[in-house]
Protein backbone atom coordinates (compact mmCIF):
# COMPACT_ATOMS: atom_id res chain seq x y z
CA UNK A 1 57.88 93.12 113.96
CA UNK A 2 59.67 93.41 117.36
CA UNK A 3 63.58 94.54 117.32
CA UNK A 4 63.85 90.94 119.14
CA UNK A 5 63.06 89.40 116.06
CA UNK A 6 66.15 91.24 113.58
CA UNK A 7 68.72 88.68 113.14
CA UNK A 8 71.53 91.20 111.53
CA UNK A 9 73.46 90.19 108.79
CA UNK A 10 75.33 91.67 105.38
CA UNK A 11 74.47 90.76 101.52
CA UNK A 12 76.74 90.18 99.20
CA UNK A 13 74.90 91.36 96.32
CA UNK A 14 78.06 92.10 93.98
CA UNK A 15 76.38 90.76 90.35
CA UNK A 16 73.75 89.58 91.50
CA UNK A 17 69.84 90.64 89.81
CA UNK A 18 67.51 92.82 92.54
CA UNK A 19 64.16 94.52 91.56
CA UNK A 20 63.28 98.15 92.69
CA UNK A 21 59.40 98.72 92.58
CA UNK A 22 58.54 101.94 92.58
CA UNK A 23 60.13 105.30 90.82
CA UNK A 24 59.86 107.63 93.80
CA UNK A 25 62.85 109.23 95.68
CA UNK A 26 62.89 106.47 98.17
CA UNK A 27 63.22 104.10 95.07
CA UNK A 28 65.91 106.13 93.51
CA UNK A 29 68.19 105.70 96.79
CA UNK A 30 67.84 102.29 97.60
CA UNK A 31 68.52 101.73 93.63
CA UNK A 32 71.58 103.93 94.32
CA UNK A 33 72.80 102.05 97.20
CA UNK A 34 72.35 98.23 95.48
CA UNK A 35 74.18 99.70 92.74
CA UNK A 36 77.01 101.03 94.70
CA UNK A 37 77.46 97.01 96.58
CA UNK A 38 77.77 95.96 92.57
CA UNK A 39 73.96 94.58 92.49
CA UNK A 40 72.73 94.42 88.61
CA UNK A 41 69.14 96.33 89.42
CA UNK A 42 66.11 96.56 87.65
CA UNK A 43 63.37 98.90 88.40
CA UNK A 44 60.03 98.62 87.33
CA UNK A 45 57.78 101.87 87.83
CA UNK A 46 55.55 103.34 85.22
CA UNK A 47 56.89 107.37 85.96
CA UNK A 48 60.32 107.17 86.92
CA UNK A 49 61.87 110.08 88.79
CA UNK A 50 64.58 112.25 86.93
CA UNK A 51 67.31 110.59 89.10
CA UNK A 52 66.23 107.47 88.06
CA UNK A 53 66.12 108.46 84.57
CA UNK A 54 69.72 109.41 84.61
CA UNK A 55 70.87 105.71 86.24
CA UNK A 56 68.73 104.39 83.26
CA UNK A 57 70.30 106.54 80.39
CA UNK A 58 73.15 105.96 81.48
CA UNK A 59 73.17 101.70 81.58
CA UNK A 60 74.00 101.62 85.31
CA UNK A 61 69.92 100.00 85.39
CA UNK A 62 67.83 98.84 83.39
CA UNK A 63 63.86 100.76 83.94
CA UNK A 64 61.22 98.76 83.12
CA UNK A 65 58.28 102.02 82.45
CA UNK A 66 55.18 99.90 83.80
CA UNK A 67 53.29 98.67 85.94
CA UNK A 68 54.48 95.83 88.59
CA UNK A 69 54.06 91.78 87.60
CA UNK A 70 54.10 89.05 89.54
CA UNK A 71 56.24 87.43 87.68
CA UNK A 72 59.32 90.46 88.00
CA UNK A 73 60.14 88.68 91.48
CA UNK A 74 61.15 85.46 89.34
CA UNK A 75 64.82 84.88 89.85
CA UNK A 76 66.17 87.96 91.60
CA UNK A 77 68.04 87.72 94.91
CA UNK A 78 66.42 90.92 96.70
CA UNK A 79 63.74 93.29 96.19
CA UNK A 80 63.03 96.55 98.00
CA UNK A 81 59.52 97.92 97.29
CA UNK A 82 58.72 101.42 97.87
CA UNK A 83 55.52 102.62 95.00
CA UNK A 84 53.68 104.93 97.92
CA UNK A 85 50.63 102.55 97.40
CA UNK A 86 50.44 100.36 100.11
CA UNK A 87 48.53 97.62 98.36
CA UNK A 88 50.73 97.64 95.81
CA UNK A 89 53.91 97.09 98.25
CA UNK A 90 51.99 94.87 100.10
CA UNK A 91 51.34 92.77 96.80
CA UNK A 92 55.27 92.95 95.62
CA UNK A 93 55.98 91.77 99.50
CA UNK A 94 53.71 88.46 99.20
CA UNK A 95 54.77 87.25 95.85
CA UNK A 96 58.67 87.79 97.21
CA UNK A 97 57.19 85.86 100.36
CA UNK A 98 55.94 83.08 98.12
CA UNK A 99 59.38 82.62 96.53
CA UNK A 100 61.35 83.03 99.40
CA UNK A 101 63.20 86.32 98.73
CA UNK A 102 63.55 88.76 100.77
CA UNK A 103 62.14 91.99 100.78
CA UNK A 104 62.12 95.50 102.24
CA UNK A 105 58.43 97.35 102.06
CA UNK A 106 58.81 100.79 102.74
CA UNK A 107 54.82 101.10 103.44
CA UNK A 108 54.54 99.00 105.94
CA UNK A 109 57.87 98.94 108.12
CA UNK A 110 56.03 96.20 110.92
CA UNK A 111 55.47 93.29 108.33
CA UNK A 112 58.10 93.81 106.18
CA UNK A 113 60.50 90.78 106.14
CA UNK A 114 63.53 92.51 106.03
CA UNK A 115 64.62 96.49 106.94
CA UNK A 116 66.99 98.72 105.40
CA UNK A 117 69.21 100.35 108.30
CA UNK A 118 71.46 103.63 108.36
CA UNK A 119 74.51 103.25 106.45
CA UNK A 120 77.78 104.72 107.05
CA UNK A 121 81.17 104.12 105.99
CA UNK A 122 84.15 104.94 107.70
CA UNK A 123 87.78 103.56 105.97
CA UNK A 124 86.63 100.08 105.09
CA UNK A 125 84.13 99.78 108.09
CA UNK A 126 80.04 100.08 107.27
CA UNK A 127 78.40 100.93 110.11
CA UNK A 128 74.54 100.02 109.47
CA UNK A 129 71.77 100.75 112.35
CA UNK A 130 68.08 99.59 112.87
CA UNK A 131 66.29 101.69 115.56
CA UNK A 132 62.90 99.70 116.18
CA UNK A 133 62.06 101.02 112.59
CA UNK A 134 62.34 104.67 113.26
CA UNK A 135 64.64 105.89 110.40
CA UNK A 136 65.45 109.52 112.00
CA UNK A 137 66.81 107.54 115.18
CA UNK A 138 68.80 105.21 113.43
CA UNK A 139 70.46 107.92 111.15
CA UNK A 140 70.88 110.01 114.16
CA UNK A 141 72.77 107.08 115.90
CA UNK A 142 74.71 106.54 113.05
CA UNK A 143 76.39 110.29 112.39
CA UNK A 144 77.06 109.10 116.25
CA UNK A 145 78.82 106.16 115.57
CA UNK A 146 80.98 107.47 112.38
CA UNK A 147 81.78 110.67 114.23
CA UNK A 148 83.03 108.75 117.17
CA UNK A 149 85.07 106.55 114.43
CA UNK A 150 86.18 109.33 112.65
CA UNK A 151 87.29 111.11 115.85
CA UNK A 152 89.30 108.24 117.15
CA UNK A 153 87.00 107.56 120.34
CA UNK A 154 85.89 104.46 119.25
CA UNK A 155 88.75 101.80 118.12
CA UNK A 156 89.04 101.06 113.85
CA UNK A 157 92.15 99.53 114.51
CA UNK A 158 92.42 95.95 112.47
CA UNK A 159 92.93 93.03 114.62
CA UNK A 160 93.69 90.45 111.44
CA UNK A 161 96.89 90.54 109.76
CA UNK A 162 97.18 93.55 106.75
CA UNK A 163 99.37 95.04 104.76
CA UNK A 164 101.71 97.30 106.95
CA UNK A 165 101.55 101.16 106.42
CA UNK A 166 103.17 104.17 107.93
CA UNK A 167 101.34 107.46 108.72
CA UNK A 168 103.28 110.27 109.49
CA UNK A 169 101.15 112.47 112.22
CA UNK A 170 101.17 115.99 113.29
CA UNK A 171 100.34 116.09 116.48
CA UNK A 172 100.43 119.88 116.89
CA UNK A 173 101.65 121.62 120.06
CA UNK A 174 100.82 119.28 122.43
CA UNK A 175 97.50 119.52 123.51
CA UNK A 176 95.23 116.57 122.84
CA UNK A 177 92.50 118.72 121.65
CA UNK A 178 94.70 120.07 118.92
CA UNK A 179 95.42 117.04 116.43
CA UNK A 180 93.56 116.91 113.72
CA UNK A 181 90.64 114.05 113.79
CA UNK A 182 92.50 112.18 110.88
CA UNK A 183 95.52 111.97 112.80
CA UNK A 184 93.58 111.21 115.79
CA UNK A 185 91.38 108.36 113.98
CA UNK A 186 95.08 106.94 112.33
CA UNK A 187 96.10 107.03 116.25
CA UNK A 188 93.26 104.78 116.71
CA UNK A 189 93.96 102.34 114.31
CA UNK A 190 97.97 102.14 114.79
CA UNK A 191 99.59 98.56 115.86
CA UNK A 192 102.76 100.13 116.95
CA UNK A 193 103.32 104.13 117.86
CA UNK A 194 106.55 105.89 117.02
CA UNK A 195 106.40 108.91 119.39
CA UNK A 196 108.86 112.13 119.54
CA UNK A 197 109.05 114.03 123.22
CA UNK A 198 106.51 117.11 122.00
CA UNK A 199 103.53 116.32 120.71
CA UNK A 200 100.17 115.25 122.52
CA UNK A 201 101.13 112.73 124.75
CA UNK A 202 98.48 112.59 126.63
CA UNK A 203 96.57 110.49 123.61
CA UNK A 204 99.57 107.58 124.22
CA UNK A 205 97.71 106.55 127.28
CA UNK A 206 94.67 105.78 125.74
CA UNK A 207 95.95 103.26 123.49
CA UNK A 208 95.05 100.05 124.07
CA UNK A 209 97.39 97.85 126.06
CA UNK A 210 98.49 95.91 122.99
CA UNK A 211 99.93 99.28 121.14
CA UNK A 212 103.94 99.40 121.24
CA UNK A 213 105.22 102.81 122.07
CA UNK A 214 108.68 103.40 120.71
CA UNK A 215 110.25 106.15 121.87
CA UNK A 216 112.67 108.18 119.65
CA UNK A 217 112.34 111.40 121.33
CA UNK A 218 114.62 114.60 120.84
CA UNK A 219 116.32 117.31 123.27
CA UNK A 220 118.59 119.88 121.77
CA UNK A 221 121.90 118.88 120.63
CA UNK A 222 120.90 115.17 122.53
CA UNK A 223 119.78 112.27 119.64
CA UNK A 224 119.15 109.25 121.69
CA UNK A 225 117.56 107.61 118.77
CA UNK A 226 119.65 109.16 115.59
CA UNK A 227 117.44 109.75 112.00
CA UNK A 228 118.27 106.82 110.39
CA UNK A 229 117.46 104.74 113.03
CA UNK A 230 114.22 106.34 113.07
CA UNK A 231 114.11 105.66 109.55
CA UNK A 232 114.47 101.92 109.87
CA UNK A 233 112.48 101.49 112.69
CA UNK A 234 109.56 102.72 110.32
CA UNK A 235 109.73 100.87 107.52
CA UNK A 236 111.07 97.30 109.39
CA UNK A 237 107.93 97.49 111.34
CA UNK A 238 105.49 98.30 108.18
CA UNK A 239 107.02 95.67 106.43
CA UNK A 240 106.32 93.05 108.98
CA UNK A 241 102.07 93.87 108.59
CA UNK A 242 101.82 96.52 111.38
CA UNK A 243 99.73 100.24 111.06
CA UNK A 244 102.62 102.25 112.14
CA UNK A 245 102.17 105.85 113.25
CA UNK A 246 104.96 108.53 113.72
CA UNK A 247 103.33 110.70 116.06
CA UNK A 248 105.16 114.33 115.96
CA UNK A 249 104.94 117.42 117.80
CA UNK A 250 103.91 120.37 115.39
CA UNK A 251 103.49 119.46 111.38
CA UNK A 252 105.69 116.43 110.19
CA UNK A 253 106.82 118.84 107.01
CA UNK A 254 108.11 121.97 109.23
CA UNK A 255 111.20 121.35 110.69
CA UNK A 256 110.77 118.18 111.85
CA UNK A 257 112.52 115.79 109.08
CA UNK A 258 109.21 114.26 107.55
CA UNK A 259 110.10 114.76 104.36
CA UNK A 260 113.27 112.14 104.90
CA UNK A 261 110.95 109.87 106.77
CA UNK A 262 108.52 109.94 104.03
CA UNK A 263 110.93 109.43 101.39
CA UNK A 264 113.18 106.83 103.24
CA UNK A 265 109.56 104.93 103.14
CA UNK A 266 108.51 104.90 99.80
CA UNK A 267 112.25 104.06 98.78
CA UNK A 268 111.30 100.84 100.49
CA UNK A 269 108.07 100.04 99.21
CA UNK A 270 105.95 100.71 102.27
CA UNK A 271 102.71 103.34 101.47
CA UNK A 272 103.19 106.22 103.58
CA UNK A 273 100.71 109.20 104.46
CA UNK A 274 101.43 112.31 105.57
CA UNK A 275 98.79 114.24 108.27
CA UNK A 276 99.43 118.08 108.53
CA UNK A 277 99.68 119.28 111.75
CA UNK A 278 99.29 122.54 113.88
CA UNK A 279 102.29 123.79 113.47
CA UNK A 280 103.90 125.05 117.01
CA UNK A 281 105.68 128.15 114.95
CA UNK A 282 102.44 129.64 114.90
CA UNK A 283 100.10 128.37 117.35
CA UNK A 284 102.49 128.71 120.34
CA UNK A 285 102.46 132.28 119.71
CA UNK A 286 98.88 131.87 119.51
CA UNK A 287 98.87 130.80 122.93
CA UNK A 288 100.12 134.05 124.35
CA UNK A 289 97.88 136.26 122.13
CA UNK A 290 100.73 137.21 119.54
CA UNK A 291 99.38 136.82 115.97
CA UNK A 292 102.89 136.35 113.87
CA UNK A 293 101.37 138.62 110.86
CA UNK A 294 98.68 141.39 111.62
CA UNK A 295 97.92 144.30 109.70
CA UNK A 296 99.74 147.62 110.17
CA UNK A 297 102.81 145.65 112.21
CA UNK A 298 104.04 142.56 110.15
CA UNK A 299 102.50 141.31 106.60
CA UNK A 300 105.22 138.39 106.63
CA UNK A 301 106.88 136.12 109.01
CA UNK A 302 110.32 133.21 108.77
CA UNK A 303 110.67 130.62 110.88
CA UNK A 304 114.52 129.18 111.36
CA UNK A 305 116.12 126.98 113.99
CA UNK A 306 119.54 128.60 114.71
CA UNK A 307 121.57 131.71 114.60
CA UNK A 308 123.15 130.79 111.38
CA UNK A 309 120.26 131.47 109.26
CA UNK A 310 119.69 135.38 110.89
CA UNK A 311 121.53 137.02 108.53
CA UNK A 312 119.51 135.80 105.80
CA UNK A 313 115.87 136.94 106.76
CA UNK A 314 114.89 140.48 106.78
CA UNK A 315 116.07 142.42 110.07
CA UNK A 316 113.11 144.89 110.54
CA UNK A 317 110.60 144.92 113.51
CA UNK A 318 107.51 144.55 110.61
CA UNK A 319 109.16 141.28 109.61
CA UNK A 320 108.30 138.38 112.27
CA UNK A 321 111.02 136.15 113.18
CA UNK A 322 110.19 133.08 115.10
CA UNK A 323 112.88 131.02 116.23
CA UNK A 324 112.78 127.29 117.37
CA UNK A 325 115.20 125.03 119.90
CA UNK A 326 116.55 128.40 120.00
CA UNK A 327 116.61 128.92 124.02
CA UNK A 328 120.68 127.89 124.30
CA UNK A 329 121.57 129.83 121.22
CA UNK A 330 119.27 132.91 122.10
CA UNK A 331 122.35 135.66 123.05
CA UNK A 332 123.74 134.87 120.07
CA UNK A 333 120.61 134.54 117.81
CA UNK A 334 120.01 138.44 119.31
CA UNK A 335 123.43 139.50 118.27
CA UNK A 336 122.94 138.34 114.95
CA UNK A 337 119.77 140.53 114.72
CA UNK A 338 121.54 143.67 115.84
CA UNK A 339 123.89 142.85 113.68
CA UNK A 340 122.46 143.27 111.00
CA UNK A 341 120.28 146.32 111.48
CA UNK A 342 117.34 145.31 113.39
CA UNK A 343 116.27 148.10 116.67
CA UNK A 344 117.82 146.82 119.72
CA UNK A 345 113.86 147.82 120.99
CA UNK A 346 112.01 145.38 118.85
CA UNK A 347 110.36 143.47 121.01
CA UNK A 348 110.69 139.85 121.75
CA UNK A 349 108.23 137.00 122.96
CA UNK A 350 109.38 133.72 124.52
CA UNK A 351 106.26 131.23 125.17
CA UNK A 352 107.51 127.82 126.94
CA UNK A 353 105.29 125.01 127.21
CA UNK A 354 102.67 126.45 124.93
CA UNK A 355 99.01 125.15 125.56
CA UNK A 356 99.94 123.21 128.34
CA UNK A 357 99.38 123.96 132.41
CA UNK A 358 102.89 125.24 132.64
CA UNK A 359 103.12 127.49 130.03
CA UNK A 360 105.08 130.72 130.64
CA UNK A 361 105.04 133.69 128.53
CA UNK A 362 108.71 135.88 129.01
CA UNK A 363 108.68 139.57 127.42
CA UNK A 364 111.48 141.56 126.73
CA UNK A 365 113.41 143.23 123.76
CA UNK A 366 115.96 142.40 121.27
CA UNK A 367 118.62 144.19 124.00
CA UNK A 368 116.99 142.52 127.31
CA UNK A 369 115.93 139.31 126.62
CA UNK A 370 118.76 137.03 126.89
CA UNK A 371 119.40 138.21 130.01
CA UNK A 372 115.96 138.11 131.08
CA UNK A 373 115.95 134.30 129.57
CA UNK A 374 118.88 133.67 132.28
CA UNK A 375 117.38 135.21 134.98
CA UNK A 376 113.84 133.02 134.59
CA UNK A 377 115.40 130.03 133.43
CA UNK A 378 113.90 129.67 130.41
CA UNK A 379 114.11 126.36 128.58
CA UNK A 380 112.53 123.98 126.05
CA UNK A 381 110.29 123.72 124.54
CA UNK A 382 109.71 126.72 123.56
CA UNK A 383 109.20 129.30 120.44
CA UNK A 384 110.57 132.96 120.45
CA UNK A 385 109.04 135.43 118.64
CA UNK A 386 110.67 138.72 117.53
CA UNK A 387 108.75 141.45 116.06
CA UNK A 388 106.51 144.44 116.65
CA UNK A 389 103.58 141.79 116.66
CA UNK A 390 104.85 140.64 120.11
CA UNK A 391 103.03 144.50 120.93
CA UNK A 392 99.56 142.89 120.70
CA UNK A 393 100.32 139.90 123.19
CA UNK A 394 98.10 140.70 126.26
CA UNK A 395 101.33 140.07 128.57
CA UNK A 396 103.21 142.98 126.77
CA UNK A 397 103.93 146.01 129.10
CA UNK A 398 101.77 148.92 128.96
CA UNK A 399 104.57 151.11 126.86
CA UNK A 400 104.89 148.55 124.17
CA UNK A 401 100.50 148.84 123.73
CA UNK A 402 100.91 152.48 124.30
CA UNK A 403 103.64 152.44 121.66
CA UNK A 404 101.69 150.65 119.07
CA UNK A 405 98.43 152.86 120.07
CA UNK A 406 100.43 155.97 118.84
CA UNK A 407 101.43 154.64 115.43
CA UNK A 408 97.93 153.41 114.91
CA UNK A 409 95.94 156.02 112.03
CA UNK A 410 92.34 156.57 111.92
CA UNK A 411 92.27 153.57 109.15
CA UNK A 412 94.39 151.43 111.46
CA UNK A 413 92.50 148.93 113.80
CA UNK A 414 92.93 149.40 117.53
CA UNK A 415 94.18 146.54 120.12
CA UNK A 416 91.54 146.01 122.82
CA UNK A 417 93.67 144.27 125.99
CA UNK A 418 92.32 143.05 129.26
């Protein structure tokens, strides 16, 4: 049988009789697979394998412990054959042949009337590939094709009307390669994209040209596009049939307001999922080599948005304190800290742009670095860090490693920097 000669199609088999011959582990997984489309299967093999056995015991077949008839083709839909005895295969084949059923013999791949091709599943798409009867290629092709799908480089996006839904996305901290491959296969599928400023906007241009982009971005202390607007915007479009995706920078749950999104959503009656996110209060850190806990300098770490909330986390240099949108309120922020007991020498890490070409990493400590912010122009986006962790950073001064080198004990690890 030439390739040429496949016409490909889909069964319906739902309730419908089909006969396994055969009691091997190739019988046992094409029985599995019929019974998974719904297909009432019968199996007729005189030693059954154990997995069989257990499909039998438990009613999902029925086992019929002999050997094959001509007669077990009467009135079934499909039958796959696969005993291991090729003229017993061949014989199941012709009297399916005579009756005009089709049938898959595993012996003997070139006359068999119909093939069995790689299956995968990917949301409600089934992939299924025939590679010239090679079995290895076409399974190889298709962990291809479902990786691809899964990984949002090949579209799954609906093109029929559906019931609308709203996925909220983290997008991490702004890199492409960074978002997870749900959120990047939910990208893939969305009719209309509702897209903050941060996140990886790169992705937004490979959307097809059909995607609406709605852009509710926000700057510091500037709303364009205020919450509940946002909030309406969701559920208005999922309501009228369309895949909508909130794409956000960082995780949708850390402060960035998913949690209102999500419930503003389900108050509606619109499904809603939520897709974690790198989370830019500690991968932008990351990016600058500064690990916000490591043993012997910090075993804990808060994350708050404004000078308000200083005087409420622990003021010590072993404590990490990472601050976001904090760039205009940084002087103050500082104060707060010194304040309320932490070393004026603790030293602090400002990363802008993390991950991306422009990214800047600005050193200083709790005493220097709003001036040093000034000085640079430092702005957003971008994450402080404030801690005796900033020590390990490969951009710290020499003092602050040769500070941390003389605390470390014989127990302690040491800090290898370029």
């Amino acid at each position: 049988m030439a390739i040429q000669d496949i016409y490909p199609t889909a069964l319906r088999l739902l309730g419908r009789p089909v006969l396994v011959v055969g009691g091997g582990p190739v019988a046992a997984r094409r029985a599995k697979g019929l019974l998974d489309v719904g297909a009432r299967v019968t199996v007729v093999a005189p030693i059954a394998s154990g997995a069989l056995r257990e499909l039998a015991a438990s009613g999902l077949l029925t086992w019929e412990p002999r050997t094959y008839l001509s007669s077990d083709v009467d009135g079934v839909w499909f039958v796959q054959t696969a005993t291991g005895v090729a003229a017993v295969d061949a014989q199941v084949a012709a009297d399916a042949e005579a009756q005009r059923i089709w049938c898959v013999n595993a012996s003997d791949h070139e006359s068999s009337a119909a093939w069995t091709p790689a299956v995968a599943v990917v949301d409600d798409v089934k992939i299924a590939i025939n590679a010239g009867g090679d079995p290895r290629r076409a399974m190889a092709l298709r962990d291809a094709v479902a990786t691809a799908l899964e990984t949002g480089d090949l579209p799954l996006r609906r093109r029929r009307a559906s019931t609308g839904s709203v996925a909220l996305v983290g997008g991490g901290p702004g890199d492409s390669g960074l978002i997870t491959v749900r959120g990047r296969r939910l990208l893939g599928q969305a009719d209309v994209v509702v897209a903050d400023r941060l996140g990886p906007r790169d992705l937004l241009q490979e959307l097809a040209p059909d995607v609406r982009v709605i852009e509710v971005g926000k700057t510091p202390g500037h709303h364009p596009v205020p919450q509940l607007e946002i909030n309406r915007i969701l559920v208005e479009e999922a309501l009228a049939g369309h895949r909508v995706v909130r794409l956000k920078g960082g995780d949708p749950y850390v402060l960035a307001r998913g949690g209102e999104e999500a419930e503003f959503c389900r108050q509606n009656g619109v499904e809603v999922e939520v897709v974690p996110g790198v989370t830019s209060a500690i991968s932008v850190p990351a990016a600058a080599g500064i690990p916000v806990t490591h043993r012997g300098l910090a075993k804990g770490f808060s994350v708050v948005t404004g000078h308000e909330e200083l005087s409420e986390v622990p003021a010590r240099p072993d404590h990490t304190v990472i601050l976001l949108m904090g760039v205009a309120k940084l002087r103050e922020s500082a104060a707060a800290l010194a304040d309320s007991g932490m070393p004026l020498d603790t030293p602090v890490g400002i990363v802008e742009n993390g991950y991306m070409p422009e990214q800047r990493v600005t050193i200083g400590t709790l005493a220097t670095i709003a001036d040093q912010a000034e000085a640079t122009g430092v702005a957003n986006p971008a994450v402080i860090v404030i801690g005796d962790v900033v020590r390990v950073s490969p951009f710290a001064p020499e003092h602050f490693k040769t500070a941390y080198y003389s605390t470390l004990s014989p127990n302690k690890p040491r800090v290898v920097t370029p």
